[in-house]
Each structure stands twice: as C-alpha cells, then as structure tokens.
C-alpha atoms as a PDB file:
ATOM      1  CA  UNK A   1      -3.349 -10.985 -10.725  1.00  0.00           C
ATOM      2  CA  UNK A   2      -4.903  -8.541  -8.271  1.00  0.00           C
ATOM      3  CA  UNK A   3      -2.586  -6.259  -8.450  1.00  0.00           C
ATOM      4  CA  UNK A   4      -3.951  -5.333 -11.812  1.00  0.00           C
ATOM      5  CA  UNK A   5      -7.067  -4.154 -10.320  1.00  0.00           C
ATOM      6  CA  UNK A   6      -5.366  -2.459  -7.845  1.00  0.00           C
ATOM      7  CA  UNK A   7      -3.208  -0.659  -9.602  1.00  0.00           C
ATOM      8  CA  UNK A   8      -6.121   0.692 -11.780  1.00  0.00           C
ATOM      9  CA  UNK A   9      -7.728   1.715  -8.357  1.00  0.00           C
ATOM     10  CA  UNK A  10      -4.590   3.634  -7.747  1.00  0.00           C
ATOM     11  CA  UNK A  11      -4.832   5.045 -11.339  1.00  0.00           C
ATOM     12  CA  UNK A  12      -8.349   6.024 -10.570  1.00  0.00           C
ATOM     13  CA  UNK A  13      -7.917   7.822  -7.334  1.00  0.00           C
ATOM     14  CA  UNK A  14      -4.861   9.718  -8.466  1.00  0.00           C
ATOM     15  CA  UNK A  15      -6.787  10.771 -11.633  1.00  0.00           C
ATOM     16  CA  UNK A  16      -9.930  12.569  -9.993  1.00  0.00           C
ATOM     17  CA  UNK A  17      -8.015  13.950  -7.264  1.00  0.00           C
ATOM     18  CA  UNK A  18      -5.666  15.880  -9.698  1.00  0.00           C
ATOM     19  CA  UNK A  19      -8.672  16.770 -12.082  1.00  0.00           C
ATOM     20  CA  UNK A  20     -10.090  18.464  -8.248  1.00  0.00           C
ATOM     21  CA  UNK A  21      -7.089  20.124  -8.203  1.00  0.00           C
ATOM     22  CA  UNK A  22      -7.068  21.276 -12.290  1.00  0.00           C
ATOM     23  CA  UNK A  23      -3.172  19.389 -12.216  1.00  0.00           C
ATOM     24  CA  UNK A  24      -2.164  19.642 -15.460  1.00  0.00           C
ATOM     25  CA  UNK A  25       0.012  16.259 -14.843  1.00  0.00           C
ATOM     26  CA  UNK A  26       0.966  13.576 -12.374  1.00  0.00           C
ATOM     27  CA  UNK A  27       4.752  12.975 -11.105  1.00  0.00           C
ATOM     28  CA  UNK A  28       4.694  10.468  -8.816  1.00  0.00           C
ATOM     29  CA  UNK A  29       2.126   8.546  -6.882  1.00  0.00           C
ATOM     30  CA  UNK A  30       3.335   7.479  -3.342  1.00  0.00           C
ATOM     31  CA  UNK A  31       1.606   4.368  -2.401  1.00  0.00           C
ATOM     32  CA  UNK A  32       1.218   2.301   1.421  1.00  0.00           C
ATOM     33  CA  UNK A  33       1.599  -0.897   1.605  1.00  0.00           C
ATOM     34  CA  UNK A  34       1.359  -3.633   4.352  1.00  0.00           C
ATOM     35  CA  UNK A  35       3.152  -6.680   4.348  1.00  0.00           C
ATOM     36  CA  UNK A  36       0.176  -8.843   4.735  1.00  0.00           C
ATOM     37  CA  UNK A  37      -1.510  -7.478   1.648  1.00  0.00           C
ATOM     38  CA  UNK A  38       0.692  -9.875  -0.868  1.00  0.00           C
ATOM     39  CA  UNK A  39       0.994  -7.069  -3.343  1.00  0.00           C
ATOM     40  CA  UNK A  40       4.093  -6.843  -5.242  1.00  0.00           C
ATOM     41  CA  UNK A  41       5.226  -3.666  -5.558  1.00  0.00           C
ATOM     42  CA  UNK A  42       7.318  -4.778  -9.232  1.00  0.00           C
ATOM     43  CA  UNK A  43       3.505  -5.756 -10.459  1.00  0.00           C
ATOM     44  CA  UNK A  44       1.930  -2.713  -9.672  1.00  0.00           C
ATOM     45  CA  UNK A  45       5.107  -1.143 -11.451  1.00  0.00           C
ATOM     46  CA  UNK A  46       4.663  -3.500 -14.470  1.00  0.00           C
ATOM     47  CA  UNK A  47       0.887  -2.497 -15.174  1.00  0.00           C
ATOM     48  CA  UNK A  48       1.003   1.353 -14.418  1.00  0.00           C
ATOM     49  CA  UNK A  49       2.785   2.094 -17.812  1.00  0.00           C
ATOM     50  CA  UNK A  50      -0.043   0.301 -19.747  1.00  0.00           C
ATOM     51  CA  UNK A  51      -3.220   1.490 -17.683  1.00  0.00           C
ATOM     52  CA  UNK A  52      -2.042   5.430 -17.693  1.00  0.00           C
ATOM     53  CA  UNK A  53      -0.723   5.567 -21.494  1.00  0.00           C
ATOM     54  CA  UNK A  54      -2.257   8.378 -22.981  1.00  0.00           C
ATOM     55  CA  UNK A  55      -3.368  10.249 -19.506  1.00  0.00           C
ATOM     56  CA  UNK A  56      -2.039  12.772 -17.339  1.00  0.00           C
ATOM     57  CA  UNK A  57       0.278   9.904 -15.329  1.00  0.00           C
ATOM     58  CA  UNK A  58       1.463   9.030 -18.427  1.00  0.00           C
ATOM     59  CA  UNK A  59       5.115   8.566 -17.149  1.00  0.00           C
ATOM     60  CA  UNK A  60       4.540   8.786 -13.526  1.00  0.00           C
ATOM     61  CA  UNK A  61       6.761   7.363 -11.115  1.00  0.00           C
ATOM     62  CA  UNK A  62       5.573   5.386  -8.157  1.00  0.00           C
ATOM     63  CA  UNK A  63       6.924   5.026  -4.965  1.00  0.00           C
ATOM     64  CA  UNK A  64       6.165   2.379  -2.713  1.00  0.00           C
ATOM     65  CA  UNK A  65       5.970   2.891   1.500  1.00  0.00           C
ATOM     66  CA  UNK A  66       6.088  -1.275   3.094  1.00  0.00           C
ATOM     67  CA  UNK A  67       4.221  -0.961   5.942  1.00  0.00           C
ATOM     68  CA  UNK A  68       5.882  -3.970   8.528  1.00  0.00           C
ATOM     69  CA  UNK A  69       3.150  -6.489  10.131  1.00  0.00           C
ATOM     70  CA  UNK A  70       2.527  -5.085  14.123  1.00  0.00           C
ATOM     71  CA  UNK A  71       0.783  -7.473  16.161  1.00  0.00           C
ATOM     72  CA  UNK A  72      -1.280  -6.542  19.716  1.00  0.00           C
ATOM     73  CA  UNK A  73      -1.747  -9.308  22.198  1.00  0.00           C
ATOM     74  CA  UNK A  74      -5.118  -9.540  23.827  1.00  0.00           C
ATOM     75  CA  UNK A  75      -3.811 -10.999  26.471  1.00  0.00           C
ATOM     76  CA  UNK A  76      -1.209  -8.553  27.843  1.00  0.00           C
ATOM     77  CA  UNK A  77      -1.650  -5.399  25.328  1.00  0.00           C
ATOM     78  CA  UNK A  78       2.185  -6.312  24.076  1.00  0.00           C
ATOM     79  CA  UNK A  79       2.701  -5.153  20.444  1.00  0.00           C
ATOM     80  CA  UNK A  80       4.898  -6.774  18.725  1.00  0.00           C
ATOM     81  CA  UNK A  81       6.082  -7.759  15.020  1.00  0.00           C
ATOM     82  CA  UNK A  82       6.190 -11.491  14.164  1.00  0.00           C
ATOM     83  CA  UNK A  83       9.421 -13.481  13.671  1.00  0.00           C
ATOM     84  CA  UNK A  84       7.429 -16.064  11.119  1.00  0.00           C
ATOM     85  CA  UNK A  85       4.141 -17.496  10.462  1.00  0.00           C
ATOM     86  CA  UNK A  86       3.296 -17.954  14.030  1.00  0.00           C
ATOM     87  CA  UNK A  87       1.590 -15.128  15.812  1.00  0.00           C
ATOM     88  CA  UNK A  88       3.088 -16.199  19.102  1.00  0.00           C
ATOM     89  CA  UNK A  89       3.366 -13.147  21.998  1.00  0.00           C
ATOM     90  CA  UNK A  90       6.915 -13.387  22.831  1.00  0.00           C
ATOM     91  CA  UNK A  91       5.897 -11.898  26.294  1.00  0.00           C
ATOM     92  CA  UNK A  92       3.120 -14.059  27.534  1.00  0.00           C
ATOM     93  CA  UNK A  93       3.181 -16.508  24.644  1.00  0.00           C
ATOM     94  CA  UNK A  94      -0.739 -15.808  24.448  1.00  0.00           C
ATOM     95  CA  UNK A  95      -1.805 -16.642  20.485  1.00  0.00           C
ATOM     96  CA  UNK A  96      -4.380 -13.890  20.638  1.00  0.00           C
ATOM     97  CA  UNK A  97      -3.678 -11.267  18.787  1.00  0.00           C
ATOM     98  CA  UNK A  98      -4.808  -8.567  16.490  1.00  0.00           C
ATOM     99  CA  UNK A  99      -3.849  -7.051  13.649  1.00  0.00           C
ATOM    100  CA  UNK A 100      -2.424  -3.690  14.421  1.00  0.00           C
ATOM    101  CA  UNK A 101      -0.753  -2.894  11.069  1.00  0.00           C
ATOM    102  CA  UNK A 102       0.264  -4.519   7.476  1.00  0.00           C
ATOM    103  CA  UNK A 103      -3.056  -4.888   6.004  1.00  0.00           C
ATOM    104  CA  UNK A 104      -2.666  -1.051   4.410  1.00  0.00           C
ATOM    105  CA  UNK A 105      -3.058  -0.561   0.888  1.00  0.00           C
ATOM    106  CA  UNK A 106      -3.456   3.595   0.214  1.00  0.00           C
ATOM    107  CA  UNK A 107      -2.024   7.046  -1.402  1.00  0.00           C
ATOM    108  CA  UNK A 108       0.000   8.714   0.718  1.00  0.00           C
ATOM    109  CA  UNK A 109       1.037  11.760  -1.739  1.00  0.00           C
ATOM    110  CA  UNK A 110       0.282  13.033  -5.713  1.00  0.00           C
ATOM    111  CA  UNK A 111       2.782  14.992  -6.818  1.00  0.00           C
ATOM    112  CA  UNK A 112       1.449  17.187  -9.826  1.00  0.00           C
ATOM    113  CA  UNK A 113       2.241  20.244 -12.103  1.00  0.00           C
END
C-alpha cells in the first residue's frame, strides 16, 4: 500500500518542478528504483492515472529505471551483488557488508511541453 503514497510523492515533485519551468504538460516521468525498496513498479502504474486526472500529467507515461542491489564488504572492500538472501562476500566470505546501491527511490527525468 505504500506505493500509493509514493506515487503521489512522485506526482508532487513532477508537478512543482514543471510549474518552475511554466511546462504547459507532463510526458513522461522517469523514475529510480532499487531492488531493496519493494516497490512495484505495476502499482505505481495502477495509481498514477487516478492521482493526476484532471492535472497537467494527466496521461503521462512512466518509466521505471531497477536499480540492482550492490553490496561492499567491510572486510576486504569487494563489491559485489548478492546471489539470495544471504549477504555472504564471495571473496572473503566476511558477512559485513554495506549497502552500496538498491535502496533508490527518485526522478531521473520530466519530460514536458
């Protein structure tokens, strides 16, 4: 159900940034996405119509970007991306690691007339 908020976060940002820019209307929104975020992109899809009836993204398209989980060891600065649910090294087989990328959730582009 988050994705409802998010996508009127989306909705938000794109709006003000083409009223800064006097757009006259929105084309497409191109969105970031990490892996790790659980969003699904065919949510965000199904709420957009509803939340930007009757305003300038009125028929917008959106475009999604997955962003892939990256993983750094602490151990031995190896990045890697996991295989599964266990953050595991595959060089030193250390367990401590950060998040490098997947957690993303931003605009990338607004195209507008």
């Amino acid at each position: 159900m988050h994705e409802f908020a998010i996508t009127q976060s989306i909705l938000a940002i794109a709006l003000e940034q083409a009223e800064k820019n006097n757009a006259r209307k929105i084309n497409n929104i191109s969105i970031s996405i990490g892996e790790l975020t659980g969003i699904v992109d065919d949510c965000v899809e199904f709420y957009f119509p509803f939340l930007s009836k009757d305003t300038i993204a009125d028929g917008a398209t959106l475009t999604f970007d997955r962003k892939p989980t990256i993983l750094r060891c602490r151990e031995c600065e190896n990045t890697f991306s996991p295989d599964d649910i266990v953050w595991t090294c595959p060089k030193c087989q250390s367990q401590s690691v950060e998040i490098i990328s997947g957690r993303e959730c931003y605009i990338n582009a607004i195209e507008v007339d």
